[in-house]
Protein backbone atom coordinates (compact mmCIF):
# COMPACT_ATOMS: atom_id res chain seq x y z
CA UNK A 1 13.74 30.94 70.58
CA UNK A 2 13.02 34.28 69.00
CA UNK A 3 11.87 37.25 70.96
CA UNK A 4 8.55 39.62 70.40
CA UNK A 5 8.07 42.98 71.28
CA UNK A 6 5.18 44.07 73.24
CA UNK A 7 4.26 47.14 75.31
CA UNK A 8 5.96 46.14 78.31
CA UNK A 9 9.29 44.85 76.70
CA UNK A 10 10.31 41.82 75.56
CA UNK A 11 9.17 38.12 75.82
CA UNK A 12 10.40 34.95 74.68
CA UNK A 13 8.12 33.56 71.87
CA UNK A 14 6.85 30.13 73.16
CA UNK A 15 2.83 29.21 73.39
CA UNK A 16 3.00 30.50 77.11
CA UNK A 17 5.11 33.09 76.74
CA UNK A 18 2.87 35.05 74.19
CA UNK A 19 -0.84 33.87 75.92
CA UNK A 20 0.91 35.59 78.98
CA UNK A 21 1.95 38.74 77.00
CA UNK A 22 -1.29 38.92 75.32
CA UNK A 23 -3.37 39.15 78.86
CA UNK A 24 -1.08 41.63 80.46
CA UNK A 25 -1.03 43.82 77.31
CA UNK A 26 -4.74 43.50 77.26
CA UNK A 27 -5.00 44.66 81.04
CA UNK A 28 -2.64 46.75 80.97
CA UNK A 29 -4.61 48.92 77.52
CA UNK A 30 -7.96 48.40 78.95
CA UNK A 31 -6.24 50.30 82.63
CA UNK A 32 -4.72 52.73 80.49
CA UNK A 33 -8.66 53.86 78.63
CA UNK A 34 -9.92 53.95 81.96
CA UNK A 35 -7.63 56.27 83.41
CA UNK A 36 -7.70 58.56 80.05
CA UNK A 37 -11.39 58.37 80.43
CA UNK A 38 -10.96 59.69 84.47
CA UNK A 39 -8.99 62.47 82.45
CA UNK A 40 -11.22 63.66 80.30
CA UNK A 41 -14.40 64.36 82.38
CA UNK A 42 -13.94 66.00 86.12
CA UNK A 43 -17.21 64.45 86.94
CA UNK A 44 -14.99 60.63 86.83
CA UNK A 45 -12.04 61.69 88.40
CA UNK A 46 -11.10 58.97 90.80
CA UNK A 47 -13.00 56.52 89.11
CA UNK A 48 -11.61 53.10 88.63
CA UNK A 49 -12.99 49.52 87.96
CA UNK A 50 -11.77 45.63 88.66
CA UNK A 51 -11.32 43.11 85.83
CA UNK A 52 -10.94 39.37 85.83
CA UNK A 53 -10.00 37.51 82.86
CA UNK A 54 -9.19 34.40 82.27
CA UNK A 55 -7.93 32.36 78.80
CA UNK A 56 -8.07 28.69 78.35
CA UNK A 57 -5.41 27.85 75.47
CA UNK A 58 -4.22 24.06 74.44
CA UNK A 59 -5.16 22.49 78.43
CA UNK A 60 -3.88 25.19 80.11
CA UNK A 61 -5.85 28.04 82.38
CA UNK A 62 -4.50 31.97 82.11
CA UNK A 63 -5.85 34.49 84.66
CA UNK A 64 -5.46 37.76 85.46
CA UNK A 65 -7.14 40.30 88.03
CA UNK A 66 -7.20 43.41 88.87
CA UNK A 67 -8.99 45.43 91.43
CA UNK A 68 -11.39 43.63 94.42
CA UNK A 69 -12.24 40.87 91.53
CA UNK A 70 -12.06 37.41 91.88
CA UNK A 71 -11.62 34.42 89.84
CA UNK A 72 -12.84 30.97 91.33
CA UNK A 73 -12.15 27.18 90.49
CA UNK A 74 -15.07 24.96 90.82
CA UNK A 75 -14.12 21.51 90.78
CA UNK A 76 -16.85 19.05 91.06
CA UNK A 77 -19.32 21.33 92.00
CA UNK A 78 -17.25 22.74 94.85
């Protein structure tokens, strides 16, 4: 298998390989504008925020949180 780069080294390139590279990449950019945002203005210093995301490729469930977020399987209405 080849490899990819990607901001947090590298990965091997299979299907789950990359979904899982693409959601911590994602995370990981969308943590890094928040805290430049905190940076910018004194008046959000401290401030912070939860994410929960989740990706469904070819059967298979990805999910990633952050924070005091949660993400929940319902099976049968359960």
């Amino acid at each position: 298998m080849s490899e990819s780069d990607t901001a947090f080294g590298k990965v091997e390139d299979s299907d789950d390989d990359l979904t899982s590279a693409v959601l911590k990449k994602s995370v990981l950019e969308a943590n890094r504008q928040v805290m430049a945002e905190s940076e910018k203005d004194p008046g959000k210093r401290g401030m912070g925020t939860t994410c929960t995301v989740a990706v469904l490729s070819d059967a298979k469930l990805y999910i990633a949180h952050v924070g005091g977020s949660r993400a929940y399987l319902l099976r049968e209405g359960l």
